[in-house]
C-alpha atoms as a PDB file:
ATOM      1  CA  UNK A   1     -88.166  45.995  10.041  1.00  0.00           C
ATOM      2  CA  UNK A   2     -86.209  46.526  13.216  1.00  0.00           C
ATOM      3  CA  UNK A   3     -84.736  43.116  13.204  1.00  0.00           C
ATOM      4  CA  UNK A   4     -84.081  43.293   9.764  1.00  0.00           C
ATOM      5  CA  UNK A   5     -81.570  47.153  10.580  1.00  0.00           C
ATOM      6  CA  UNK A   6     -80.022  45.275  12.960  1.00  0.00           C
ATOM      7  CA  UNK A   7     -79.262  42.272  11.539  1.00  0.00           C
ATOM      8  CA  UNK A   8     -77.234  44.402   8.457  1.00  0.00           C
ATOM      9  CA  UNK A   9     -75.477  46.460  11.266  1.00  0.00           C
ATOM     10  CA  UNK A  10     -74.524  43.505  13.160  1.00  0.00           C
ATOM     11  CA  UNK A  11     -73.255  42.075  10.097  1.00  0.00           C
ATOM     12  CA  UNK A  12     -71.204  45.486   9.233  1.00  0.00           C
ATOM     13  CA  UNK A  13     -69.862  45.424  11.750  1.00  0.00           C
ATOM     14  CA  UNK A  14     -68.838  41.732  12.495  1.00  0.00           C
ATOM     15  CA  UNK A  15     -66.833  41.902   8.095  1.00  0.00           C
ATOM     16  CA  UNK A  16     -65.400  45.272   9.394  1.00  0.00           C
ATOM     17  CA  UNK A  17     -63.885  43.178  12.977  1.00  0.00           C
ATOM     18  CA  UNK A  18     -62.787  40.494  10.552  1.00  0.00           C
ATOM     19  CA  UNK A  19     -61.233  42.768   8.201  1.00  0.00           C
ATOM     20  CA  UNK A  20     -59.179  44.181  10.645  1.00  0.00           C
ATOM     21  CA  UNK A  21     -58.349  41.121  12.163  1.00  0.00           C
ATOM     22  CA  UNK A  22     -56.913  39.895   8.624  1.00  0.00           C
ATOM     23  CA  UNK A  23     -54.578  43.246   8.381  1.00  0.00           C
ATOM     24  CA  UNK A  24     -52.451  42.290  11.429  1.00  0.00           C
ATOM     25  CA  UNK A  25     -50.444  39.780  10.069  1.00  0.00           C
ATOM     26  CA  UNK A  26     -49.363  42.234   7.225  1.00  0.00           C
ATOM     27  CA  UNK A  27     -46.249  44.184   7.535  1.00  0.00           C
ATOM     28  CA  UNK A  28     -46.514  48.233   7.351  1.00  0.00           C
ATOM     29  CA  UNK A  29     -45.544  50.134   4.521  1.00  0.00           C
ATOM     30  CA  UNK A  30     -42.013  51.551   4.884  1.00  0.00           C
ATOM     31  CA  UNK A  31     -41.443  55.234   3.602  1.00  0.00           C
ATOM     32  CA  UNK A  32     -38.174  56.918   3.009  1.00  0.00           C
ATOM     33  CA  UNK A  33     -36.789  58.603   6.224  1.00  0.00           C
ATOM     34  CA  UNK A  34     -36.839  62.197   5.631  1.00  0.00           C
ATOM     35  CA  UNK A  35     -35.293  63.668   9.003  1.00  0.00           C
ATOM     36  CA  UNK A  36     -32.457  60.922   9.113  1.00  0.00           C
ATOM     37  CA  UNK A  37     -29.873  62.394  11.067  1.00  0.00           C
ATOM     38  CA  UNK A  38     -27.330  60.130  10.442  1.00  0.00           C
ATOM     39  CA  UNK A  39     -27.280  61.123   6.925  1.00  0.00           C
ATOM     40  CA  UNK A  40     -27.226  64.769   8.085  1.00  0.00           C
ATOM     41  CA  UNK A  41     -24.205  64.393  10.097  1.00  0.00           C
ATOM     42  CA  UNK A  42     -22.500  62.386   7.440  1.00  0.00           C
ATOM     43  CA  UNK A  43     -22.770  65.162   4.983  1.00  0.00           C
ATOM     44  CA  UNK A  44     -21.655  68.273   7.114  1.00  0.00           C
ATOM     45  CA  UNK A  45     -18.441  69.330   6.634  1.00  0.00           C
ATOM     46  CA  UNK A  46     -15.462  69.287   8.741  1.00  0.00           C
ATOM     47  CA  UNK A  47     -14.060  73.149   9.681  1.00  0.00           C
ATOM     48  CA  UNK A  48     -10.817  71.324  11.213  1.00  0.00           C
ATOM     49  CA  UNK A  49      -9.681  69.499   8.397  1.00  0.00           C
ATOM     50  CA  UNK A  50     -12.237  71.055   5.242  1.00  0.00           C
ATOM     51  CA  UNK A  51      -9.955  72.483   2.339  1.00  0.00           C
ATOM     52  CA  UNK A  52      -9.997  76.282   1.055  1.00  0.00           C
ATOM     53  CA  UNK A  53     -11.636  75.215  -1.344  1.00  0.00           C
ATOM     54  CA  UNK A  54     -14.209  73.193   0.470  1.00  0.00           C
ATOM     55  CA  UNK A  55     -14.680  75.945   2.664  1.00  0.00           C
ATOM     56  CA  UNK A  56     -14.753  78.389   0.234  1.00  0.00           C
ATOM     57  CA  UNK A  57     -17.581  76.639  -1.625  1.00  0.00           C
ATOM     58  CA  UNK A  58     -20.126  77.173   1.388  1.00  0.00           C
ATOM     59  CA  UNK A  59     -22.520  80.320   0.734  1.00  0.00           C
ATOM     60  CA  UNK A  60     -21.134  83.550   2.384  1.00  0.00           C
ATOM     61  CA  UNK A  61     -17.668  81.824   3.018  1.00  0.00           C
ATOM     62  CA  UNK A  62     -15.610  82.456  -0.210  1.00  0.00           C
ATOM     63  CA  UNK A  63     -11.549  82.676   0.171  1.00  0.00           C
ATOM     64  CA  UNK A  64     -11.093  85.299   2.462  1.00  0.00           C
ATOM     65  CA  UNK A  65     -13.415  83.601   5.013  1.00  0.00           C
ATOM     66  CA  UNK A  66     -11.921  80.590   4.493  1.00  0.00           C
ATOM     67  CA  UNK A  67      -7.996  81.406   5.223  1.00  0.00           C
ATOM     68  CA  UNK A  68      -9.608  82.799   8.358  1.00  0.00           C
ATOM     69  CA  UNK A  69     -11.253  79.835   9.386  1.00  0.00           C
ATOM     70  CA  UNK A  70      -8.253  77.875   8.010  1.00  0.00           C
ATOM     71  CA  UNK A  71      -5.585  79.939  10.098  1.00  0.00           C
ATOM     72  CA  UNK A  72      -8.053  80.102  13.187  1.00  0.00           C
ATOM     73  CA  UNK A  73      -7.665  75.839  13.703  1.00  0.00           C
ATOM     74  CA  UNK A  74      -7.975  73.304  15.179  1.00  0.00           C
ATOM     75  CA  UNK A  75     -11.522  74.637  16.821  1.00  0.00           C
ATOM     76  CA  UNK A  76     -13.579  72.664  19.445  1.00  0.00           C
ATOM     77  CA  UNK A  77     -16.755  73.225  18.038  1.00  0.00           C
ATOM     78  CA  UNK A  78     -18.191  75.132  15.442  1.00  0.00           C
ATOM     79  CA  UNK A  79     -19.767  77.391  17.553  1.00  0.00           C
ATOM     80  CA  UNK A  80     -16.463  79.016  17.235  1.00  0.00           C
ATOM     81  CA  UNK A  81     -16.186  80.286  14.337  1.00  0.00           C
ATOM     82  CA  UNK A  82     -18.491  82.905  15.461  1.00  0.00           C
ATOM     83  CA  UNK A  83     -17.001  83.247  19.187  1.00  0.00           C
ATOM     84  CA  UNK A  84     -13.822  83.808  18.503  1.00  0.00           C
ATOM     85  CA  UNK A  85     -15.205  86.509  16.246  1.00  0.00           C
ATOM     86  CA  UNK A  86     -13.435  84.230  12.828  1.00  0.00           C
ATOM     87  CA  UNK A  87     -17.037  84.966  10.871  1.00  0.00           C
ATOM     88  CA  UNK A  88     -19.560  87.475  11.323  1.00  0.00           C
ATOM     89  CA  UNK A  89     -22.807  86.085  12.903  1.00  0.00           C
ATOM     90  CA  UNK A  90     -24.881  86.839   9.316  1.00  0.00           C
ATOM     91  CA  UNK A  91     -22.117  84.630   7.620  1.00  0.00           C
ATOM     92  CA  UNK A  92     -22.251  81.704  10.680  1.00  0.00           C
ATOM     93  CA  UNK A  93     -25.879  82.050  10.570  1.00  0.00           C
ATOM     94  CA  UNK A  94     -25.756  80.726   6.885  1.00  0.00           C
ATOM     95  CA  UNK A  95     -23.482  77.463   7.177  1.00  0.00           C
ATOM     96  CA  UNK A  96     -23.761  76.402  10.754  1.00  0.00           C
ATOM     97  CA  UNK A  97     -26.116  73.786   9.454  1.00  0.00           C
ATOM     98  CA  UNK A  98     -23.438  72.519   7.282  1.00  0.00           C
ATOM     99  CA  UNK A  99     -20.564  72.363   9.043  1.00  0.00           C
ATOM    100  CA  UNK A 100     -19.123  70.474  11.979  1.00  0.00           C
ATOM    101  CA  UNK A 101     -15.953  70.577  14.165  1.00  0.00           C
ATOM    102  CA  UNK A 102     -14.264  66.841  14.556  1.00  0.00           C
ATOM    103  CA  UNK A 103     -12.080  66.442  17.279  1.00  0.00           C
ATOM    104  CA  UNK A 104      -8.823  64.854  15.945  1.00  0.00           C
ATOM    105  CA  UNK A 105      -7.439  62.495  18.388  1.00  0.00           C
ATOM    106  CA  UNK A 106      -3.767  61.497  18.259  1.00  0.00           C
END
């Protein structure tokens, strides 16, 4: 009875090694990147060379905002915007996840 308990764990065991050992050759499953930041950066836009209407589009922007940040350029980063007091920090708050500041170089 003993021998017989294990005999079948043994044998478990030794089709769960092998079973394993047959999944190595395989390649992984790929998934969709979800945090890609490449793709992030590619989308934000640019507060030194953005139109009014570009800027204007952003939430809590609009045209007033964005003849500020227009007539406030060329910026060094967008960090900016808020320093140099060109949006409130409510308003920054909403796009600074949107929004970058390229340095042109000439």
């Amino acid at each position: 009875m003993f021998l017989k308990k294990l005999l079948g764990i043994t044998l478990t065991c030794l089709i769960l090694v092998i079973l394993a050992f047959g999944q190595i050759g395989t390649t992984p499953p790929t998934f969709p990147r979800t945090n890609d930041k490449r793709s992030d950066k590619a989308e934000l836009l640019d507060i030194n060379s953005a139109s009014r209407e570009q800027l204007a589009a952003l939430s809590g922007i609009g045209e007033e905002y964005a003849d500020k940040v227009i007539a406030g350029r060329p910026y060094k980063n967008k960090k900016e915007l808020k320093t140099r007091k060109i949006l409130p920090p409510s308003n920054y708050k909403q796009i600074a996840d949107k929004i970058t500041a390229k340095q042109t170089t000439k």
